[in-house]
PDB file of N, CA and C in Angstrom:
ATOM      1  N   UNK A   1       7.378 -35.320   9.483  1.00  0.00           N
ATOM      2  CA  UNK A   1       8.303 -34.774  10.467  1.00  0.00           C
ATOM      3  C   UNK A   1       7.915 -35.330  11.835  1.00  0.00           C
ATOM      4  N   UNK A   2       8.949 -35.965  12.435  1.00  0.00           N
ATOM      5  CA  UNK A   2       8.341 -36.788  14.187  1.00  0.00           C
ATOM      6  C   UNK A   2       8.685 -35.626  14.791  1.00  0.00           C
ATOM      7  N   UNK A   3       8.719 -35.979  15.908  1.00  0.00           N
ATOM      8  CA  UNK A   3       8.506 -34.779  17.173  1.00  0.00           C
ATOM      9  C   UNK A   3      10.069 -34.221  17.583  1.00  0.00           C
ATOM     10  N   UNK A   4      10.714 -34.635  17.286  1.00  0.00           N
ATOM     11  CA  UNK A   4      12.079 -34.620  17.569  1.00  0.00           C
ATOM     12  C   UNK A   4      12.844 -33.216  16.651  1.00  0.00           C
ATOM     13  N   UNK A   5      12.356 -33.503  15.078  1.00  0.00           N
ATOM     14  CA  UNK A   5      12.427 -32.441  14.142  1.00  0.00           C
ATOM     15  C   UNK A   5      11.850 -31.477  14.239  1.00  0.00           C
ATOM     16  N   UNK A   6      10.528 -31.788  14.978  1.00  0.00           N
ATOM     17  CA  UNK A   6       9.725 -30.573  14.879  1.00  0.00           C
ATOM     18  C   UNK A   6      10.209 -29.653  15.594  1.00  0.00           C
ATOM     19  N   UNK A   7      10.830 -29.936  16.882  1.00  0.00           N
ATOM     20  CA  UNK A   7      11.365 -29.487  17.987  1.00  0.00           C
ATOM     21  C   UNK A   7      12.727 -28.901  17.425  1.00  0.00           C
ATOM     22  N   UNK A   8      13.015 -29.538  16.592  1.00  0.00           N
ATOM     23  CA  UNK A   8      14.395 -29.060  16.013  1.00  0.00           C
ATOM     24  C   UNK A   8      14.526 -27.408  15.421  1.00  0.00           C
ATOM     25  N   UNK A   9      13.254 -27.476  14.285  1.00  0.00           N
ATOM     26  CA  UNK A   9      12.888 -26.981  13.426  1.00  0.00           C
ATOM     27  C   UNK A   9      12.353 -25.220  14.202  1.00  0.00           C
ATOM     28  N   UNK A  10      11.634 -25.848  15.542  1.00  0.00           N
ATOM     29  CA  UNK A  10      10.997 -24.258  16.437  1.00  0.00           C
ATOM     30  C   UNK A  10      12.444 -24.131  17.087  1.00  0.00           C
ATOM     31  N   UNK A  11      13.106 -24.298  17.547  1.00  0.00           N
ATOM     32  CA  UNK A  11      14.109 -23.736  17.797  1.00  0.00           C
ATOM     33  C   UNK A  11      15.150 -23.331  17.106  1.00  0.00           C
ATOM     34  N   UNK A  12      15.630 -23.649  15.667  1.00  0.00           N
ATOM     35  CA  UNK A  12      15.755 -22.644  15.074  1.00  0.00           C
ATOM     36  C   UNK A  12      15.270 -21.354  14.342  1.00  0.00           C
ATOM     37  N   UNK A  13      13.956 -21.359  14.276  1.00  0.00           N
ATOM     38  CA  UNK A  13      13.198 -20.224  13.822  1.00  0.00           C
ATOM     39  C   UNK A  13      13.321 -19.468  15.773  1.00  0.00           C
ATOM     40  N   UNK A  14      13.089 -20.024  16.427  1.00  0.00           N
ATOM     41  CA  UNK A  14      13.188 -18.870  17.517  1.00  0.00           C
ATOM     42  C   UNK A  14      14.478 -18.316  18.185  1.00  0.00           C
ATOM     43  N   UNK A  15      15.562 -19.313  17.694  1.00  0.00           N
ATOM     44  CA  UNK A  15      16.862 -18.662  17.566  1.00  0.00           C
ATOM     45  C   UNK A  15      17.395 -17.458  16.349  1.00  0.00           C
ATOM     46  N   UNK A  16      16.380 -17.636  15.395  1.00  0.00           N
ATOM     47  CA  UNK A  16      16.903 -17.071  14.346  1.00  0.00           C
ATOM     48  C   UNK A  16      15.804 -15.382  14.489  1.00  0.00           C
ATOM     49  N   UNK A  17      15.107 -15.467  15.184  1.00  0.00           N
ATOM     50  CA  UNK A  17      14.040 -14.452  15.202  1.00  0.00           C
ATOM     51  C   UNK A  17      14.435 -12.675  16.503  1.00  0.00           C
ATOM     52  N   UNK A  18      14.020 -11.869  15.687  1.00  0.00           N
ATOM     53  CA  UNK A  18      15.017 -10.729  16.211  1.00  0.00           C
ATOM     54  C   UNK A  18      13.784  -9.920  17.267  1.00  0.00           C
ATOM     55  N   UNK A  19      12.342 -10.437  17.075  1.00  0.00           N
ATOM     56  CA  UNK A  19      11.291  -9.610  17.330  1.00  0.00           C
ATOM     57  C   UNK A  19      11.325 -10.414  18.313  1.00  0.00           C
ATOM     58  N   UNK A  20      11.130  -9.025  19.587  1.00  0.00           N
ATOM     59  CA  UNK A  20      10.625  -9.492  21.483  1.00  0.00           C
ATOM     60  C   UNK A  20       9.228  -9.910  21.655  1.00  0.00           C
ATOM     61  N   UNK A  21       8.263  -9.220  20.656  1.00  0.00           N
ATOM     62  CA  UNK A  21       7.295  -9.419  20.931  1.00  0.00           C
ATOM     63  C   UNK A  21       6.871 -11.120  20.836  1.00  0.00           C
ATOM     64  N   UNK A  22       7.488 -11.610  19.346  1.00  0.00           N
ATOM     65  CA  UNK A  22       7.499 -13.034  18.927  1.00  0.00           C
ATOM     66  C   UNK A  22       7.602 -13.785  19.916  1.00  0.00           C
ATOM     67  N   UNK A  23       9.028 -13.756  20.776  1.00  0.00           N
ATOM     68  CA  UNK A  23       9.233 -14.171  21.913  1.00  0.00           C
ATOM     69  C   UNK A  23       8.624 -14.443  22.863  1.00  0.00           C
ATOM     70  N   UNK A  24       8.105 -13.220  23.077  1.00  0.00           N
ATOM     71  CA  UNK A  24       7.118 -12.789  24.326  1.00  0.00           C
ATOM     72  C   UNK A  24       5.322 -13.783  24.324  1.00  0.00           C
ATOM     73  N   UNK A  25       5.420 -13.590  22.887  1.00  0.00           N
ATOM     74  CA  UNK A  25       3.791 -14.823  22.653  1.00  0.00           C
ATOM     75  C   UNK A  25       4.883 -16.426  23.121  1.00  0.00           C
ATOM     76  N   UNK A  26       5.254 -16.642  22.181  1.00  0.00           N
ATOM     77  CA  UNK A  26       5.859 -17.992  22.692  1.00  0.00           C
ATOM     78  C   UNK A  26       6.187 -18.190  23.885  1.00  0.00           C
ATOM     79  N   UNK A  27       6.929 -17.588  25.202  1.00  0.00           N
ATOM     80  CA  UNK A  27       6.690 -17.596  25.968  1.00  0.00           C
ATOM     81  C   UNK A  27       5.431 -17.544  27.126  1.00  0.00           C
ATOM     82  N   UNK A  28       4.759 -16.762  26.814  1.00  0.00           N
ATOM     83  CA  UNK A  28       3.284 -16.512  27.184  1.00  0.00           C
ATOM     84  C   UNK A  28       2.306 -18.552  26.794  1.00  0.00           C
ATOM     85  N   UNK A  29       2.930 -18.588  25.763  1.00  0.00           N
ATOM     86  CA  UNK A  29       1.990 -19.663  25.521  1.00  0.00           C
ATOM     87  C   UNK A  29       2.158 -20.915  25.932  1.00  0.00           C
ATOM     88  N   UNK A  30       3.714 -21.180  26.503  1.00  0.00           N
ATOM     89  CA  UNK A  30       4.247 -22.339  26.964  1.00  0.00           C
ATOM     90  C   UNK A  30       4.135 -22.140  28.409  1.00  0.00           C
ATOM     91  N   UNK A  31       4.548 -20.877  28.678  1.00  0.00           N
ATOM     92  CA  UNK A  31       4.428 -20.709  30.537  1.00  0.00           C
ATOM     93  C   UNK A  31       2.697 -20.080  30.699  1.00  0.00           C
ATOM     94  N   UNK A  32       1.893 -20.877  30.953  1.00  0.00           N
ATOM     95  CA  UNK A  32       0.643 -19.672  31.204  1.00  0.00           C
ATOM     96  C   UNK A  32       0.221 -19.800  31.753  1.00  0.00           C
ATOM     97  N   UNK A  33       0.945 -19.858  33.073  1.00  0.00           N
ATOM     98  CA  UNK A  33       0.466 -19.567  34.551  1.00  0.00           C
ATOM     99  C   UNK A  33       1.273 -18.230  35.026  1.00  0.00           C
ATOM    100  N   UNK A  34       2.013 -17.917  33.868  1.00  0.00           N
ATOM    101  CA  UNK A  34       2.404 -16.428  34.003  1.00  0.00           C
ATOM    102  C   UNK A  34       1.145 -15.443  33.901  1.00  0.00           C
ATOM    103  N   UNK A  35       1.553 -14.610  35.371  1.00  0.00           N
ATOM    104  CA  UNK A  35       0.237 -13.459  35.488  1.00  0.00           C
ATOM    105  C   UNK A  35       0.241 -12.388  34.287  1.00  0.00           C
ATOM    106  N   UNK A  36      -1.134 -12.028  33.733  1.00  0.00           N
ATOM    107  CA  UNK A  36      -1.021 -11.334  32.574  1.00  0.00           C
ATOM    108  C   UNK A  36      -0.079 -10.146  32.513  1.00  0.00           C
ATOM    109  N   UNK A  37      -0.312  -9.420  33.610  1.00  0.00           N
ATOM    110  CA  UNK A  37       0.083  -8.248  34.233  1.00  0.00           C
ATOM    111  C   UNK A  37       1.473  -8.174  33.799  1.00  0.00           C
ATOM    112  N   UNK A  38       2.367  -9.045  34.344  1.00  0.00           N
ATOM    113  CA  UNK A  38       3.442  -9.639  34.356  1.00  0.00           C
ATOM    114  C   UNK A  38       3.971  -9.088  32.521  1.00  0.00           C
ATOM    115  N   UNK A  39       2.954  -9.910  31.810  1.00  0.00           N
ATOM    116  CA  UNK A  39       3.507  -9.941  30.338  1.00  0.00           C
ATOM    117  C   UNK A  39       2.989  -8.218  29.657  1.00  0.00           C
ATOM    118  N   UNK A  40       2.822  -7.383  30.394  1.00  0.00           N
ATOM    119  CA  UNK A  40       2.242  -6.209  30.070  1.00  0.00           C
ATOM    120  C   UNK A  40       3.802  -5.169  30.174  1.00  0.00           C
ATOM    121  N   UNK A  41       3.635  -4.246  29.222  1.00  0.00           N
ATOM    122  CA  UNK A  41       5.201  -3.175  29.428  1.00  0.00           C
ATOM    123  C   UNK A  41       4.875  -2.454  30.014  1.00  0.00           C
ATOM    124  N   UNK A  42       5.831  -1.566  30.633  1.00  0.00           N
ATOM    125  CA  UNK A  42       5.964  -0.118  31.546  1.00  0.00           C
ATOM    126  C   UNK A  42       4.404   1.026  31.042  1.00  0.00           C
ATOM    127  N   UNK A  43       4.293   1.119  29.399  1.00  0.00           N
ATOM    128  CA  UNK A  43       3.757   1.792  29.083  1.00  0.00           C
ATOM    129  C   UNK A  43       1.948   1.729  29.129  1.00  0.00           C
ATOM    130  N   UNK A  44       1.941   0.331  28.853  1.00  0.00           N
ATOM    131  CA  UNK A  44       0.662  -0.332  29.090  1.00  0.00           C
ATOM    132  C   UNK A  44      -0.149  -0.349  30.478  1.00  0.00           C
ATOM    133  N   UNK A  45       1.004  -0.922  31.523  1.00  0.00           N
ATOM    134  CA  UNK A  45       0.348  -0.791  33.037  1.00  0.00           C
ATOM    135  C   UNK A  45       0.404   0.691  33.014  1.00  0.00           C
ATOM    136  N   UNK A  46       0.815   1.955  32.687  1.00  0.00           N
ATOM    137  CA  UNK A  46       0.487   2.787  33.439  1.00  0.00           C
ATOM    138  C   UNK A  46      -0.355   3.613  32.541  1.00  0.00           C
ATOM    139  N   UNK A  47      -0.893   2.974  31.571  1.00  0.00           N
ATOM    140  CA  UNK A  47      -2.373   3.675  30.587  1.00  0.00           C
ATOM    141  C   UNK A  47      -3.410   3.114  32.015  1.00  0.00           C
ATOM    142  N   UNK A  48      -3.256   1.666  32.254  1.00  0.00           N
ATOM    143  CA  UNK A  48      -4.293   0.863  32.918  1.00  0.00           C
ATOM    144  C   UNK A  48      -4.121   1.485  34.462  1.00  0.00           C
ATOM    145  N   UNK A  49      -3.324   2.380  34.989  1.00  0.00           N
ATOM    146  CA  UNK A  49      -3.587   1.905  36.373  1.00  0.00           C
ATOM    147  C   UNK A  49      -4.324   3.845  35.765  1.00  0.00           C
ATOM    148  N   UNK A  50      -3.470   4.755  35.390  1.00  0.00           N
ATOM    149  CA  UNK A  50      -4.390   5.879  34.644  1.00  0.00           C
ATOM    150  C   UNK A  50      -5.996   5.810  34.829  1.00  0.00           C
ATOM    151  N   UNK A  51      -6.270   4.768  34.293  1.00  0.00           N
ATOM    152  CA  UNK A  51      -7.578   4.685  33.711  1.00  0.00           C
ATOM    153  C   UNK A  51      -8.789   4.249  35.010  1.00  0.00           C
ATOM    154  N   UNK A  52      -7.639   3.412  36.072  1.00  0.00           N
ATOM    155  CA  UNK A  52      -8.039   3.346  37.064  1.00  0.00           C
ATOM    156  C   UNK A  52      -8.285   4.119  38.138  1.00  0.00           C
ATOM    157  N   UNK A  53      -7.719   5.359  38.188  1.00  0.00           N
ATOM    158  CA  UNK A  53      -7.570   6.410  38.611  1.00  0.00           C
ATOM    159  C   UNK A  53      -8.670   6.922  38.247  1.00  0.00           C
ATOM    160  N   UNK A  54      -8.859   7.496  36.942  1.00  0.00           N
ATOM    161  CA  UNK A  54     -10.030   8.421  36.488  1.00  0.00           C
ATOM    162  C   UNK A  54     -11.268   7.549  37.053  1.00  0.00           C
ATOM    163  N   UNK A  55     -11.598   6.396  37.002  1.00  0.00           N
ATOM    164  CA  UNK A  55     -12.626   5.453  37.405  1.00  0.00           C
ATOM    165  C   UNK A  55     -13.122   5.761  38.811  1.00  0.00           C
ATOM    166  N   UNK A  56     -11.298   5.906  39.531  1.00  0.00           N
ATOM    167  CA  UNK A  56     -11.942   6.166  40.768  1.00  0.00           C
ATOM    168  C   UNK A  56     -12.622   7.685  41.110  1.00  0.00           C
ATOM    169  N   UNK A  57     -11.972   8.253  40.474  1.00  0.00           N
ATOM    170  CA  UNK A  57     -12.250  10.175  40.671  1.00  0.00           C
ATOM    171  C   UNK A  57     -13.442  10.265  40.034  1.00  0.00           C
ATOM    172  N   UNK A  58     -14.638   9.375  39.630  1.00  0.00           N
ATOM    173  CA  UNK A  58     -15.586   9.586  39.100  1.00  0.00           C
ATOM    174  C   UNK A  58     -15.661   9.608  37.251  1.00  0.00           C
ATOM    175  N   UNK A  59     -14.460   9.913  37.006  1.00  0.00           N
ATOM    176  CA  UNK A  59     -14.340  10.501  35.827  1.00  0.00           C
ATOM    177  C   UNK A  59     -14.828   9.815  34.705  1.00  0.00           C
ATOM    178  N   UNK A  60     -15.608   8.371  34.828  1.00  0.00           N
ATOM    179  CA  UNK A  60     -15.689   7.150  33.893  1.00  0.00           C
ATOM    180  C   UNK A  60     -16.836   7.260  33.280  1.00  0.00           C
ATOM    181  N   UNK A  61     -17.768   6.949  31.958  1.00  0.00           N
ATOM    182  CA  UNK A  61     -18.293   6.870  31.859  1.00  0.00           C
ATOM    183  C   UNK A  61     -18.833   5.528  31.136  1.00  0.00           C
ATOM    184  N   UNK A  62     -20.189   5.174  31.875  1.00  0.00           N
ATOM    185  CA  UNK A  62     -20.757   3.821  31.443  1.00  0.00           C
ATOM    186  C   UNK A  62     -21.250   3.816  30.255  1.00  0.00           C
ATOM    187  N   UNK A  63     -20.943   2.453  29.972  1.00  0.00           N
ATOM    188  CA  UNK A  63     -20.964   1.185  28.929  1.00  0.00           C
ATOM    189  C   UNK A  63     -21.747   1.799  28.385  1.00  0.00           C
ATOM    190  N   UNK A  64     -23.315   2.031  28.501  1.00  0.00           N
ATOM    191  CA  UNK A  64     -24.519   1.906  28.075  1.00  0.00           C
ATOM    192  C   UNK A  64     -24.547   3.253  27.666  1.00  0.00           C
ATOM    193  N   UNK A  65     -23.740   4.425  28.125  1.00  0.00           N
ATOM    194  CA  UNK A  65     -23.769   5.789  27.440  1.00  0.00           C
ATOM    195  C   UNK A  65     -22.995   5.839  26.279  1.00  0.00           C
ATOM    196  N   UNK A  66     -21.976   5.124  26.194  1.00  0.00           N
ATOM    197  CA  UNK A  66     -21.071   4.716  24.884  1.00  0.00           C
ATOM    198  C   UNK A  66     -21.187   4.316  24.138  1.00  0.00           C
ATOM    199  N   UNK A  67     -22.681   3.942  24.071  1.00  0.00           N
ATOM    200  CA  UNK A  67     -22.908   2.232  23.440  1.00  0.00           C
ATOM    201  C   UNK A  67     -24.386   3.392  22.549  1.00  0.00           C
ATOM    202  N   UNK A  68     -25.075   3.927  23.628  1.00  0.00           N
ATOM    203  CA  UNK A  68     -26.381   4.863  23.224  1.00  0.00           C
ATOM    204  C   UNK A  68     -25.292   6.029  22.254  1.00  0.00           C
ATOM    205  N   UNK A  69     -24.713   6.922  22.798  1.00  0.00           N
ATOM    206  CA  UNK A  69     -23.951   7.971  22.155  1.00  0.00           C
ATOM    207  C   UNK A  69     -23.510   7.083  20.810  1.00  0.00           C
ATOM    208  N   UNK A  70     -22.851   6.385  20.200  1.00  0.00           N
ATOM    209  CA  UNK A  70     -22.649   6.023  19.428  1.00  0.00           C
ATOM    210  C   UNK A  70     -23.627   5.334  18.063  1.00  0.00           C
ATOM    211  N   UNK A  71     -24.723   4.805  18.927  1.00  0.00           N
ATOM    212  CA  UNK A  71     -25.952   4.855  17.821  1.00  0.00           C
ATOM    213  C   UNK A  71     -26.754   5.805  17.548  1.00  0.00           C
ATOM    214  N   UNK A  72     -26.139   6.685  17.915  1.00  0.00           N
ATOM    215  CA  UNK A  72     -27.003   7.777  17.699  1.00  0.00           C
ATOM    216  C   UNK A  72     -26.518   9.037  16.620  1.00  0.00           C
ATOM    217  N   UNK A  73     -24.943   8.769  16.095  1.00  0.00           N
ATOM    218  CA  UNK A  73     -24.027   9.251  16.040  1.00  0.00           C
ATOM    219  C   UNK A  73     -23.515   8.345  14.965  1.00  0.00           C
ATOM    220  N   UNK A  74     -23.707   6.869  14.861  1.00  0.00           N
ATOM    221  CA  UNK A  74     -23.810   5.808  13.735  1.00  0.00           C
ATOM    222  C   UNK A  74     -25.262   5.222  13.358  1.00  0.00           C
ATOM    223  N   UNK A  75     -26.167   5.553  12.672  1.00  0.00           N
ATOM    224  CA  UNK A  75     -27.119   5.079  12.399  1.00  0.00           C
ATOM    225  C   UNK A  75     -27.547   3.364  12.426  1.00  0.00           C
ATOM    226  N   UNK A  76     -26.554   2.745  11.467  1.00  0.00           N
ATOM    227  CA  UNK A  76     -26.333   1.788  11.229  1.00  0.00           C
ATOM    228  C   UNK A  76     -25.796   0.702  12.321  1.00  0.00           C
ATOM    229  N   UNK A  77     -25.697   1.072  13.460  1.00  0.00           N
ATOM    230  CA  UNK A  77     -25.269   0.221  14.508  1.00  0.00           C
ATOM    231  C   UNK A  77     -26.447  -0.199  14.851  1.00  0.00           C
ATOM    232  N   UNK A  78     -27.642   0.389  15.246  1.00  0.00           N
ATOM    233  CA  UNK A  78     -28.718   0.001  15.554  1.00  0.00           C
ATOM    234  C   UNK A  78     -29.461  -1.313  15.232  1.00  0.00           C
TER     235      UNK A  78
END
């Protein structure tokens, strides 16, 4: 297959394809100087800016307590 078909061939599978997300990688992968942020939904930025919030109000807790609490709590991580 030369380059011409191949080209043929992705544009009908991405004409023929019903999933945004599909889209959304293919796009992401040809444009990627698109800001991540950008490729993130309504629901996602506002878990993340959330989370940023609690971070700031103190509410966060470090790496290394998550990391201890959990081997302690999974034996086998250790």
């Amino acid at each position: 297959m030369n380059i011409s078909e191949a080209k043929k061939e992705l544009v009908k599978l991405i004409l023929a394809t019903e999933e945004e997300a599909v889209l959304d990688q293919i796009r992401d992968f040809l444009q990627p100087e698109r800001d991540w942020w950008d490729r993130l939904d309504a629901r996602e930025k506002l878990a993340i800016e959330d989370g940023v919030r609690q971070l700031d109000a103190g509410l966060g807790v470090p790496h290394e307590s998550v990391v201890r609490s959990l081997k302690e709590k999974y034996m086998f991580l250790k």
